[in-house]
Each structure stands twice: as structure tokens, then as C-alpha cells.
C-alpha atoms as a PDB file:
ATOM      1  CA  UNK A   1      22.086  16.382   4.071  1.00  0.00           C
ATOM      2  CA  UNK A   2      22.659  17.612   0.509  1.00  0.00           C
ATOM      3  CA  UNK A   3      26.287  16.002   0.959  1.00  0.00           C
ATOM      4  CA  UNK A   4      24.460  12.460   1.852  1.00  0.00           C
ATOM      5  CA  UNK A   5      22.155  12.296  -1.078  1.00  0.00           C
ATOM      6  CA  UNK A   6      24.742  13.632  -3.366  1.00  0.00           C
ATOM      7  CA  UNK A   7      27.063  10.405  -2.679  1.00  0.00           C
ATOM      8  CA  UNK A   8      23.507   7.952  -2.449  1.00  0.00           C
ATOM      9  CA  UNK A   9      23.283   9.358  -6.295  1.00  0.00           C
ATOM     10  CA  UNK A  10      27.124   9.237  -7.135  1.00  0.00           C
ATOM     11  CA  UNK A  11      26.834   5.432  -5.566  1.00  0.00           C
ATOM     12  CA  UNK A  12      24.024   4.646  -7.634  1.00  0.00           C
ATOM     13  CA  UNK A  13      24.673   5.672 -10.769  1.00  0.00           C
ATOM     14  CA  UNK A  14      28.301   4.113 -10.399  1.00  0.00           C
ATOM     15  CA  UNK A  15      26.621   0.890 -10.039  1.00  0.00           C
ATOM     16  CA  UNK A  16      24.192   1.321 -12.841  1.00  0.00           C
ATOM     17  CA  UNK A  17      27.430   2.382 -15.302  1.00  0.00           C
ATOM     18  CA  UNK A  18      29.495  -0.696 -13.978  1.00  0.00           C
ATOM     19  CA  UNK A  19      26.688  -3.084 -14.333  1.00  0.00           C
ATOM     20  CA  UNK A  20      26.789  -2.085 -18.111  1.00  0.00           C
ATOM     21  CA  UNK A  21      30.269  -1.528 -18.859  1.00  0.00           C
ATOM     22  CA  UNK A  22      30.191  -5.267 -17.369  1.00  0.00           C
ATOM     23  CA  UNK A  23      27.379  -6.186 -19.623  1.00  0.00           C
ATOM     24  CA  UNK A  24      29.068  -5.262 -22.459  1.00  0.00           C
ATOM     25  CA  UNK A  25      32.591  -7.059 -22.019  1.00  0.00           C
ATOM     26  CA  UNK A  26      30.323 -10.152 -21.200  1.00  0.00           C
ATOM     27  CA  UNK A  27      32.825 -10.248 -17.704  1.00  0.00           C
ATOM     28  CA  UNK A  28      29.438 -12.419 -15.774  1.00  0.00           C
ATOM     29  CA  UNK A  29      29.081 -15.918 -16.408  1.00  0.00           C
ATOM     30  CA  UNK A  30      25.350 -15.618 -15.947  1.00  0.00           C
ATOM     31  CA  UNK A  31      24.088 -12.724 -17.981  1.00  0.00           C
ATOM     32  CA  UNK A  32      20.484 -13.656 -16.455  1.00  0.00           C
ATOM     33  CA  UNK A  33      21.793 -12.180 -13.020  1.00  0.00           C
ATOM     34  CA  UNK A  34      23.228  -9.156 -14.142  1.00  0.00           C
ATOM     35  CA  UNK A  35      19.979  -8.157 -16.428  1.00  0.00           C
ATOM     36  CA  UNK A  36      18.375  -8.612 -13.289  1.00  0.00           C
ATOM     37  CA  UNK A  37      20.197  -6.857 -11.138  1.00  0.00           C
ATOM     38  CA  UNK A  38      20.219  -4.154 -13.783  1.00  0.00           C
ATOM     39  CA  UNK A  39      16.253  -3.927 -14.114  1.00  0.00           C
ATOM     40  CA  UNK A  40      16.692  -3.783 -10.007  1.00  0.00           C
ATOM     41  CA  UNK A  41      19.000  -0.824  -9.926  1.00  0.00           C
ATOM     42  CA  UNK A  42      16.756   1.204 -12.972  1.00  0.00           C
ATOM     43  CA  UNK A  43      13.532   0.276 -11.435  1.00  0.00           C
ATOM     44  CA  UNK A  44      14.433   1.143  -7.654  1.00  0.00           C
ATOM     45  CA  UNK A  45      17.338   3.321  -6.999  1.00  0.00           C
ATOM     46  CA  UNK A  46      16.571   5.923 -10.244  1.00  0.00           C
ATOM     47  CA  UNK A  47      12.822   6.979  -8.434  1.00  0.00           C
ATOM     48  CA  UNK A  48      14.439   6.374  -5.289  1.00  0.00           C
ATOM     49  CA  UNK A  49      16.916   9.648  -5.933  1.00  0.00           C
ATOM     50  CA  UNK A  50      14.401  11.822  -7.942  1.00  0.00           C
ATOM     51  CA  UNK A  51      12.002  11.564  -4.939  1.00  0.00           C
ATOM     52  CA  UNK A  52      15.081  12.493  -2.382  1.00  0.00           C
ATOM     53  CA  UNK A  53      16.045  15.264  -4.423  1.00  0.00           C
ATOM     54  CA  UNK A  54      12.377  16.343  -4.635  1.00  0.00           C
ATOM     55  CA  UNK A  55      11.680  16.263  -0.888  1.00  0.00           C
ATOM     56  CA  UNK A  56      14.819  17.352   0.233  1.00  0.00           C
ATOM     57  CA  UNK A  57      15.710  20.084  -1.898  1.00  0.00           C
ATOM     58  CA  UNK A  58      14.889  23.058   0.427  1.00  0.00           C
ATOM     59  CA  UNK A  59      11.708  25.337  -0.730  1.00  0.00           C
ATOM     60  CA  UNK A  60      10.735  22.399  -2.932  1.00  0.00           C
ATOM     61  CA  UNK A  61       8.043  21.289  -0.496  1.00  0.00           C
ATOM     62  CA  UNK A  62       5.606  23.358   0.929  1.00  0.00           C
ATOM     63  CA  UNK A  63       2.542  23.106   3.884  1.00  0.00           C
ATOM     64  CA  UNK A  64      -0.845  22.350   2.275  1.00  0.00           C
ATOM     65  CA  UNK A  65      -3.441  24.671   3.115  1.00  0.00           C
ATOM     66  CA  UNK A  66      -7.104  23.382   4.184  1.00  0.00           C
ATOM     67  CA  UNK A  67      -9.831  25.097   1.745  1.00  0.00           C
ATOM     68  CA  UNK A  68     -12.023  27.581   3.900  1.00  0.00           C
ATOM     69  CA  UNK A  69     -14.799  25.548   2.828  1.00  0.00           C
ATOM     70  CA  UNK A  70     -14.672  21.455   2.417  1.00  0.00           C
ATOM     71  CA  UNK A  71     -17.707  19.631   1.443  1.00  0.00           C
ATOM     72  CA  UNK A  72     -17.580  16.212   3.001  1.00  0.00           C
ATOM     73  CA  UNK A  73     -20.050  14.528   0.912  1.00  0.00           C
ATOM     74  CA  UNK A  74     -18.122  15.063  -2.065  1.00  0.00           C
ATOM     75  CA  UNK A  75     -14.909  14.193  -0.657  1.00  0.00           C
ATOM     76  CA  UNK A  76     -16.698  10.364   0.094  1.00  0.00           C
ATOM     77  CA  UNK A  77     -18.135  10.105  -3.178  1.00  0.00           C
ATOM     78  CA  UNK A  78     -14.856  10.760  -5.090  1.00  0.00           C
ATOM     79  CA  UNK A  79     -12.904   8.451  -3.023  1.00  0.00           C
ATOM     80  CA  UNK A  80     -16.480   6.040  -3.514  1.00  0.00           C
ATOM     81  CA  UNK A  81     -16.156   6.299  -7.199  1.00  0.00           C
ATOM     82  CA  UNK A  82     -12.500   5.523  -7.363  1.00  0.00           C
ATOM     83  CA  UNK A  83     -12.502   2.841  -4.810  1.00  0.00           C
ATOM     84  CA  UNK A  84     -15.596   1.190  -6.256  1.00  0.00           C
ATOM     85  CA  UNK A  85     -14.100   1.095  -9.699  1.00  0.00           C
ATOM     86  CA  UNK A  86     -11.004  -0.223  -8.354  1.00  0.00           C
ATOM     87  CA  UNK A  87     -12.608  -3.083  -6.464  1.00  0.00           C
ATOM     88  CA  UNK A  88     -14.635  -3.282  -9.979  1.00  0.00           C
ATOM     89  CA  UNK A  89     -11.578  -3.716 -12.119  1.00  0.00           C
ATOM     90  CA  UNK A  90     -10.027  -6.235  -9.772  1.00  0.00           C
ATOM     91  CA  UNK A  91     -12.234  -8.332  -9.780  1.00  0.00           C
ATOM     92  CA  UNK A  92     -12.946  -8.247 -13.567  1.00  0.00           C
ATOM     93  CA  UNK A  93      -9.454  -8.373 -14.228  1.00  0.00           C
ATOM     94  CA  UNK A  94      -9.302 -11.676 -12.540  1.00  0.00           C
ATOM     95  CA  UNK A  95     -12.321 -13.396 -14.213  1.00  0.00           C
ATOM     96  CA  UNK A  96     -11.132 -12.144 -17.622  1.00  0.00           C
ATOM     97  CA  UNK A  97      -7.753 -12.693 -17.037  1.00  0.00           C
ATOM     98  CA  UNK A  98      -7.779 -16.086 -16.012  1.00  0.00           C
ATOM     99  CA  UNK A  99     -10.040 -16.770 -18.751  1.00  0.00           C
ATOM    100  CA  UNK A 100      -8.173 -15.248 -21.009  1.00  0.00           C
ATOM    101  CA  UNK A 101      -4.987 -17.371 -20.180  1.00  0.00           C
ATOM    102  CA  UNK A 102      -6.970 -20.707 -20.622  1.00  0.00           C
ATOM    103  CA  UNK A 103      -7.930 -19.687 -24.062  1.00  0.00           C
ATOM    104  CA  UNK A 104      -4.053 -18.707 -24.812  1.00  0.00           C
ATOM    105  CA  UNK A 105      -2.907 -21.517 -23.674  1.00  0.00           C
ATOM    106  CA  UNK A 106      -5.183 -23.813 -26.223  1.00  0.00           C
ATOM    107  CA  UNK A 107      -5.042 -21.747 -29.041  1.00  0.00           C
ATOM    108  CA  UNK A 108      -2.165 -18.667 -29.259  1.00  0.00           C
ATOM    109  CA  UNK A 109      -3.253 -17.154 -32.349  1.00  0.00           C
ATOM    110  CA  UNK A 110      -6.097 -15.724 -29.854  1.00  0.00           C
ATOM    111  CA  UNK A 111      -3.666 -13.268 -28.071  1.00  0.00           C
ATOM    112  CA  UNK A 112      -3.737  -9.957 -29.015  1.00  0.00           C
ATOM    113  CA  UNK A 113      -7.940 -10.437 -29.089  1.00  0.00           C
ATOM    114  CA  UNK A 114      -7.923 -11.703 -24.849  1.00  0.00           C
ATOM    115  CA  UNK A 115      -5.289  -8.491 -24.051  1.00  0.00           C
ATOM    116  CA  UNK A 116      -8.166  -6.768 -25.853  1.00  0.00           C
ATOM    117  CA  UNK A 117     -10.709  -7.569 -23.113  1.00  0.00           C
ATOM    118  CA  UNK A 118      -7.659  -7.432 -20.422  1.00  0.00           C
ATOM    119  CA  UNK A 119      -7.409  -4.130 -21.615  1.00  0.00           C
ATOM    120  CA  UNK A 120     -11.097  -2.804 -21.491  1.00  0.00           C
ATOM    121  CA  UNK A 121     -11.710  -4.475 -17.930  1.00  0.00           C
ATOM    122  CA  UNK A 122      -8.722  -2.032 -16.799  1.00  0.00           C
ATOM    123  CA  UNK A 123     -10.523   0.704 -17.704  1.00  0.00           C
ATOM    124  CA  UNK A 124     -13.102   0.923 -15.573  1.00  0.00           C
ATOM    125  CA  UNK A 125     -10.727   1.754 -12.621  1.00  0.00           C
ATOM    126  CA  UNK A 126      -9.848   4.935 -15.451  1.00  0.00           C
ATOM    127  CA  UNK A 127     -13.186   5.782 -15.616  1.00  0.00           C
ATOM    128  CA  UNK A 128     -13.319   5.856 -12.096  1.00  0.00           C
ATOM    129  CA  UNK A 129     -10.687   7.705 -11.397  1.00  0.00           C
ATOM    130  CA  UNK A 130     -12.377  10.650 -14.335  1.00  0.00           C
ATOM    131  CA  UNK A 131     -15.296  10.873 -12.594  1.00  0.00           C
ATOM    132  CA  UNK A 132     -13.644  11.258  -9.292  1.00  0.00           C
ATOM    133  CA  UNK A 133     -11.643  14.271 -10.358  1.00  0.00           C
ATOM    134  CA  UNK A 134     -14.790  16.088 -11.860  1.00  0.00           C
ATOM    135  CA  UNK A 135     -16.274  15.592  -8.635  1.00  0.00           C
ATOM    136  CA  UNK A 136     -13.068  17.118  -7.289  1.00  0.00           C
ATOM    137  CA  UNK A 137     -13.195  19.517  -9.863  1.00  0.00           C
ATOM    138  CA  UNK A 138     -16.569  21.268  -8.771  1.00  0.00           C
ATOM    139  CA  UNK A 139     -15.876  21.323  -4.778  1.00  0.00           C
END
């Protein structure tokens, strides 16, 4: 198995190194399609490997135990809090969003101010997700 993934990673990397040595001779016609393909193999195939190696590196990965007591009440209301917030951000994200690309789009000097209120609607899925690990935190 370690043989398999070894060659997976010896594969990808190859094709990462090519891609640039290719890059920078300018050998593609369309340097559009070999960015791309680029951002595809750095995006994908780099956490792709990590998480093999991870998983299938033996003694990495060990059983979960169960906790002698679990309060299920808790459990729901973290997973309540984050999935709330979540819906929450959504759907703020997409009111202020679209907004905010309608006021772009008539006047650009207004940018950085709408990412502003992009930005704070994202963070009630952080706040969220804080509360939901204190609740975690005291089971």
C-alpha cells in the first residue's frame, strides 16, 4: 500500500514540476489552460496525498473512544448553534452580497466598504461555531 501512494505522490508532483518547467519556457500556446490546470493539480492532488499519507500511515489513526458519560442535550444544542448560524450567514450572505454587487457595479470606488459588510455577515457562522465549542467545552 505504502508502494501505491508513494508512486500517486511521485506522479503528482512530476506533473506539478512539468506544468512549471512548461510555464516557464512558455512551450503552451494558451497559458490560460496551463494556469488552470496548475491551480487544479495544487488545489486537488497536494490535500489529496497529505490526507493518504495521514490515514494510511500505520499507527497514525486510532479508534475513538465514547465518553462514559454523553449529555445529549448538549450535543443538539452545539450542533443547533452551529447549524443555526450557518443557515444565518447564508442567508445574509446572499441579501448582502447581492446587494453589495449592485452597488459595485454603479459605483466601484464603494468596494472595499460592501466586502466590509460581506465580511461581518460571515461572521456570524464564526460566532456560531465559538459558542458551539464552549458548549463542547463544558460536557
Amino acid at each position: 500500500m505504502e508502494k501505491i501512494l508513494f508512486f500517486a505522490s511521485l506522479i503528482v508532483i512530476s506533473t506539478i514540476v512539468a506544468g512549471f518547467i512548461y510555464l516557464e519556457r512558455g512551450v503552451s500556446a494558451d497559458r490560460a489552460k496551463l494556469k488552470s490546470a496548475m491551480r487544479t493539480n495544487l488545489a486537488v492532488f497536494i490535500p489529496t496525498v497529505v490526507a493518504a499519507y495521514v490515514l494510511l500511515v500505520p499507527g497514525v489513526v486510532e479508534a475513538a473512544t465514547a465518553p462514559a458519560e454523553v449529555n445529549g442535550l448538549g450535543l443538539l444544542a452545539a450542533a443547533l448553534s452551529t447549524g443555526l448560524a450557518t443557515i444565518g450567514t447564508g442567508y445574509a450572505v446572499g441579501v448582502v452580497g447581492s446587494a453589495a454587487l449592485g452597488a459595485v457595479s454603479e459605483d466601484d470606488s464603494i468596494l472595499g466598504k460592501t466586502l466590509i459588510f460581506v465580511g461581518l455577515a460571515e461572521g456570524i457562522a464564526i460566532y456560531g461555531l465559538i459558542i458551539s465549542i464552549m458548549i463542547l467545552g463544558k460536557l
